[in-house]
Protein backbone atom coordinates (compact mmCIF):
# COMPACT_ATOMS: atom_id res chain seq x y z
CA UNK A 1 -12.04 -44.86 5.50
CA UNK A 2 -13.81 -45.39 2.44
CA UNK A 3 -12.39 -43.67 -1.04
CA UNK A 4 -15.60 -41.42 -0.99
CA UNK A 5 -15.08 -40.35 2.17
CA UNK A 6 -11.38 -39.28 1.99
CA UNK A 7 -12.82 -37.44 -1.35
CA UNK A 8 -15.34 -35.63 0.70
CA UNK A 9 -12.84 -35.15 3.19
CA UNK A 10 -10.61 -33.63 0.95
CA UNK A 11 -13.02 -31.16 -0.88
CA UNK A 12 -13.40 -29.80 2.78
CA UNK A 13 -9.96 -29.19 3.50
CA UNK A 14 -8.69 -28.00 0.42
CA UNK A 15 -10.89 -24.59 0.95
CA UNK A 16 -9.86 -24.15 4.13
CA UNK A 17 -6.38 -24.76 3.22
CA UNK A 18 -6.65 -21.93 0.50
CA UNK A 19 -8.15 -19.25 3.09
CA UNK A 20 -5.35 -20.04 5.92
CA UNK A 21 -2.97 -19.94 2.94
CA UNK A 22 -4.16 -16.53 2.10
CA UNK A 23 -3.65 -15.12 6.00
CA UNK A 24 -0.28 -16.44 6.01
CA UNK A 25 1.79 -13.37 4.31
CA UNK A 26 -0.44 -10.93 6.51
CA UNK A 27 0.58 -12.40 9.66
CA UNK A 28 3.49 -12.98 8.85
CA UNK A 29 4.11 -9.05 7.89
CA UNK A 30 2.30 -8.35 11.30
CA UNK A 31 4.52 -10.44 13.78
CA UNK A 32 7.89 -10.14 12.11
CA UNK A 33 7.90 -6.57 10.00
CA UNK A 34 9.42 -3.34 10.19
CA UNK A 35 7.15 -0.74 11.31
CA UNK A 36 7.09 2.51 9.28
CA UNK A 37 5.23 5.88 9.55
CA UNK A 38 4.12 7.45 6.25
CA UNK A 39 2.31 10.53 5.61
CA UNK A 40 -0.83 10.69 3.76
CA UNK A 41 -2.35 13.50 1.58
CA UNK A 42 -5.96 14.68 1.40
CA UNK A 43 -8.36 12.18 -0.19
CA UNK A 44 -12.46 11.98 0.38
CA UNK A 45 -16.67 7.35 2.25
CA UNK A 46 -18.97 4.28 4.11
CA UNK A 47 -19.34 0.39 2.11
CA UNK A 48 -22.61 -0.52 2.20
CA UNK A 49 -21.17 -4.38 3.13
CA UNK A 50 -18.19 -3.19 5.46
CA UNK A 51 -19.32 -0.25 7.53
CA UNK A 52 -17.16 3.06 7.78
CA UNK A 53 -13.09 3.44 6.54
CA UNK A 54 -11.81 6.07 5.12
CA UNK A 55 -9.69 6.24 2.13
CA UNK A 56 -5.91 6.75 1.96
CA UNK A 57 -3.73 8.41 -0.03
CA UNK A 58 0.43 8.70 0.87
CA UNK A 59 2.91 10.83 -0.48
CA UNK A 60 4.65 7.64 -1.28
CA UNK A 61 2.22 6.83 -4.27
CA UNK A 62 2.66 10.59 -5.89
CA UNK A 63 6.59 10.50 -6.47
CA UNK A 64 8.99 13.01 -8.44
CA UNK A 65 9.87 11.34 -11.76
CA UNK A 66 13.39 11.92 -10.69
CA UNK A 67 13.27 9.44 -8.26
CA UNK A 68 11.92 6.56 -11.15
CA UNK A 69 14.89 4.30 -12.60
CA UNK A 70 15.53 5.13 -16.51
CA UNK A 71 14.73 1.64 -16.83
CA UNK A 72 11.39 1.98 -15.28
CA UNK A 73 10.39 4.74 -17.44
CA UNK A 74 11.81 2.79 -20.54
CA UNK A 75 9.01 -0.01 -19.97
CA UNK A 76 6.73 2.49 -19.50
CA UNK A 77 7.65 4.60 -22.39
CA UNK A 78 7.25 0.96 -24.75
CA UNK A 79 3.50 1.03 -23.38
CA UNK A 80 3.23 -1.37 -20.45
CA UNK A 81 1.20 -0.10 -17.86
CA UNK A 82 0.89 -1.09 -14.35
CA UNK A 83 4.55 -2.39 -13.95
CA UNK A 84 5.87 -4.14 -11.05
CA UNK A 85 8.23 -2.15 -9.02
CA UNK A 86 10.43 -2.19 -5.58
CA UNK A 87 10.51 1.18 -3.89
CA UNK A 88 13.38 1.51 -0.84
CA UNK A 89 12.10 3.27 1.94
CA UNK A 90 14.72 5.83 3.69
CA UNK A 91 13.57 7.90 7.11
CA UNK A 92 13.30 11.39 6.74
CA UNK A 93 12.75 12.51 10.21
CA UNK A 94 9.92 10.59 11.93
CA UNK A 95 8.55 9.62 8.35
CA UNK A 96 10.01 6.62 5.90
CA UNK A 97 10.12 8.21 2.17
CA UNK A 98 10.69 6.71 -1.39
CA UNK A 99 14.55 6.73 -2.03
CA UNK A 100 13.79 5.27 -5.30
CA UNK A 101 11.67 3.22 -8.03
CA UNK A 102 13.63 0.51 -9.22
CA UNK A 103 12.66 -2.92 -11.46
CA UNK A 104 15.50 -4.53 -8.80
CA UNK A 105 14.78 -6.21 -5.88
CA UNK A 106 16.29 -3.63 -3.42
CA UNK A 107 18.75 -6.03 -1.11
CA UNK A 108 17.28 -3.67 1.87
CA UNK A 109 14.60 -5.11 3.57
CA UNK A 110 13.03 -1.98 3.98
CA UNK A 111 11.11 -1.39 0.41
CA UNK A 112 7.47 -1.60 -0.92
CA UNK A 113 6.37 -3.39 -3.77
CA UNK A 114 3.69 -1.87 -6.04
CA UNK A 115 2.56 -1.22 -9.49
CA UNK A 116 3.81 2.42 -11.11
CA UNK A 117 0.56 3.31 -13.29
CA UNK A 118 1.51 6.31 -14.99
CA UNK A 119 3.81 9.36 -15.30
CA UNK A 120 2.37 12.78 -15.57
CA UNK A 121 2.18 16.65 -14.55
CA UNK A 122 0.68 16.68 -11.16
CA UNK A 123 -2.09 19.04 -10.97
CA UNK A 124 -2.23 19.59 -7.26
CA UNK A 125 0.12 18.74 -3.97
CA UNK A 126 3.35 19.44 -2.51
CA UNK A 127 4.45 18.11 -6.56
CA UNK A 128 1.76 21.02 -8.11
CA UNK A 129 3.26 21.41 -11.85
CA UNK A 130 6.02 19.06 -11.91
CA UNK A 131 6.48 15.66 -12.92
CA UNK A 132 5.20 13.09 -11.05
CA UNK A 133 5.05 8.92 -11.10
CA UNK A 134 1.65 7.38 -9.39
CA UNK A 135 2.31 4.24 -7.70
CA UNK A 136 -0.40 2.13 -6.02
CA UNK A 137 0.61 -0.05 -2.77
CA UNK A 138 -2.70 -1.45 -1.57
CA UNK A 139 -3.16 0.30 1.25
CA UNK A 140 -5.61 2.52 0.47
CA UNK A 141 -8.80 2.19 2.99
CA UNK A 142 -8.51 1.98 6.61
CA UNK A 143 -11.99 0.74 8.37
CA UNK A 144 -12.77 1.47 11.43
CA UNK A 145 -16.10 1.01 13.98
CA UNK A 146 -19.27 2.41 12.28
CA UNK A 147 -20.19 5.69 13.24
CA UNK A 148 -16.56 6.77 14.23
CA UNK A 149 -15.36 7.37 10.77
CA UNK A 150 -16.36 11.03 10.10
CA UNK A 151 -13.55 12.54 12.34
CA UNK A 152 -10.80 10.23 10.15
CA UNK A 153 -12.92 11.24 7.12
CA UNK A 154 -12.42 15.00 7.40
CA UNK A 155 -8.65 15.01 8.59
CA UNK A 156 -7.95 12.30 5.61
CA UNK A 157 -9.46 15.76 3.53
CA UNK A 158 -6.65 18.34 5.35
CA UNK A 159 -4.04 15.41 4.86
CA UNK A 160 -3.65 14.97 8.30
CA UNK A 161 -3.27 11.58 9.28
CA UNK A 162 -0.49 9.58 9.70
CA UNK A 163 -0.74 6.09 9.00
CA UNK A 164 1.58 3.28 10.71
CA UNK A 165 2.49 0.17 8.20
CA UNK A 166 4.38 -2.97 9.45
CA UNK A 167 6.65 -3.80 5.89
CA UNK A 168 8.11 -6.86 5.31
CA UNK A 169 9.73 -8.23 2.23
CA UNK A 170 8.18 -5.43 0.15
CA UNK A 171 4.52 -6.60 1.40
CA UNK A 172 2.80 -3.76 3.37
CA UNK A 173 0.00 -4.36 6.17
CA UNK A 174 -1.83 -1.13 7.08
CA UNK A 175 -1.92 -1.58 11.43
CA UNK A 176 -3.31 2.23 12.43
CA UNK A 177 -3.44 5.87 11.73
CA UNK A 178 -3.59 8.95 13.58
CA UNK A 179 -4.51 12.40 13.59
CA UNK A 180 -1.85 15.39 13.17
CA UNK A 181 -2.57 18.95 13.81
């Protein structure tokens, strides 16, 4: 094969080889991670590009400030935003919960990993009036088939959907929700 040719060859693969690379950590979550249940709270949708989903809010992101590692709130408090944390699941029942927020890479291998944005008063939820640390896990829309979302779309508004997430080395894939009464 010719020099040009392997070059042409090897523009082709190497974009292919970055969107395979990108489906690895999913799958990977999918076929060999823990599967969790957490609860959701009452959020308000359709993407013009991507048909119906609705969005998704868990009590895991909205977390008492008692919960948060001084350390965490130090960085905080010297003005970085968005900081990388590890928060240990424990079940509660049927449900996994935060145990804490923690700069530490839990040794458990049941944890998420997000971003805690802020710290403030919560003006609304089980947390109304106290104070309250907003994480973000990336797990916020759920799609589903067009013309099936409204259903999803008003229990997401009561806060009644569960939503089942396969974790695995703090990555989180979103596999289904379901409707509570």
């Amino acid at each position: 094969m010719s020099s040009r040719g392997k070059q042409i060859l090897l523009a082709c693969l190497v974009p292919i080889g970055i969107l395979v690379g990108m489906t690895i950590t999913p799958l990977y979550t999918l076929w060999s991670g823990e599967e969790v249940t957490l609860r959701t709270i009452p959020v308000d949708p359709t993407d013009l590009f991507r048909g119906d989903y609705v969005i998704l809010q868990y009590e895991a992101e909205e977390v008492p400030v008692s919960i948060v590692e001084k350390e965490v709130r130090r960085e905080l408090e010297k003005g970085h935003s968005a900081i990388d944390v590890y928060v240990p699941l424990k079940q509660e029942g049927n449900f996994h919960v935060p145990e804490k927020v923690t700069l530490e890479k839990p040794e458990s291998s049941l944890y998420l990993k997000g971003k805690l944005d802020y710290i403030t008063t919560s003006w609304n939820g089980r947390l109304e009036g106290k104070e309250a640390a907003y994480l973000t896990y990336s797990l916020d829309k759920y799609f589903v088939e067009d013309n099936t979302g409204l259903e999803l779309e008003e229990a997401s508004r009561n806060g009644n959907i569960l939503a089942k997430v396969k974790v695995k080395n703090g990555y989180a894939y979103l596999v289904d929700v379901s409707i509570t009464q």
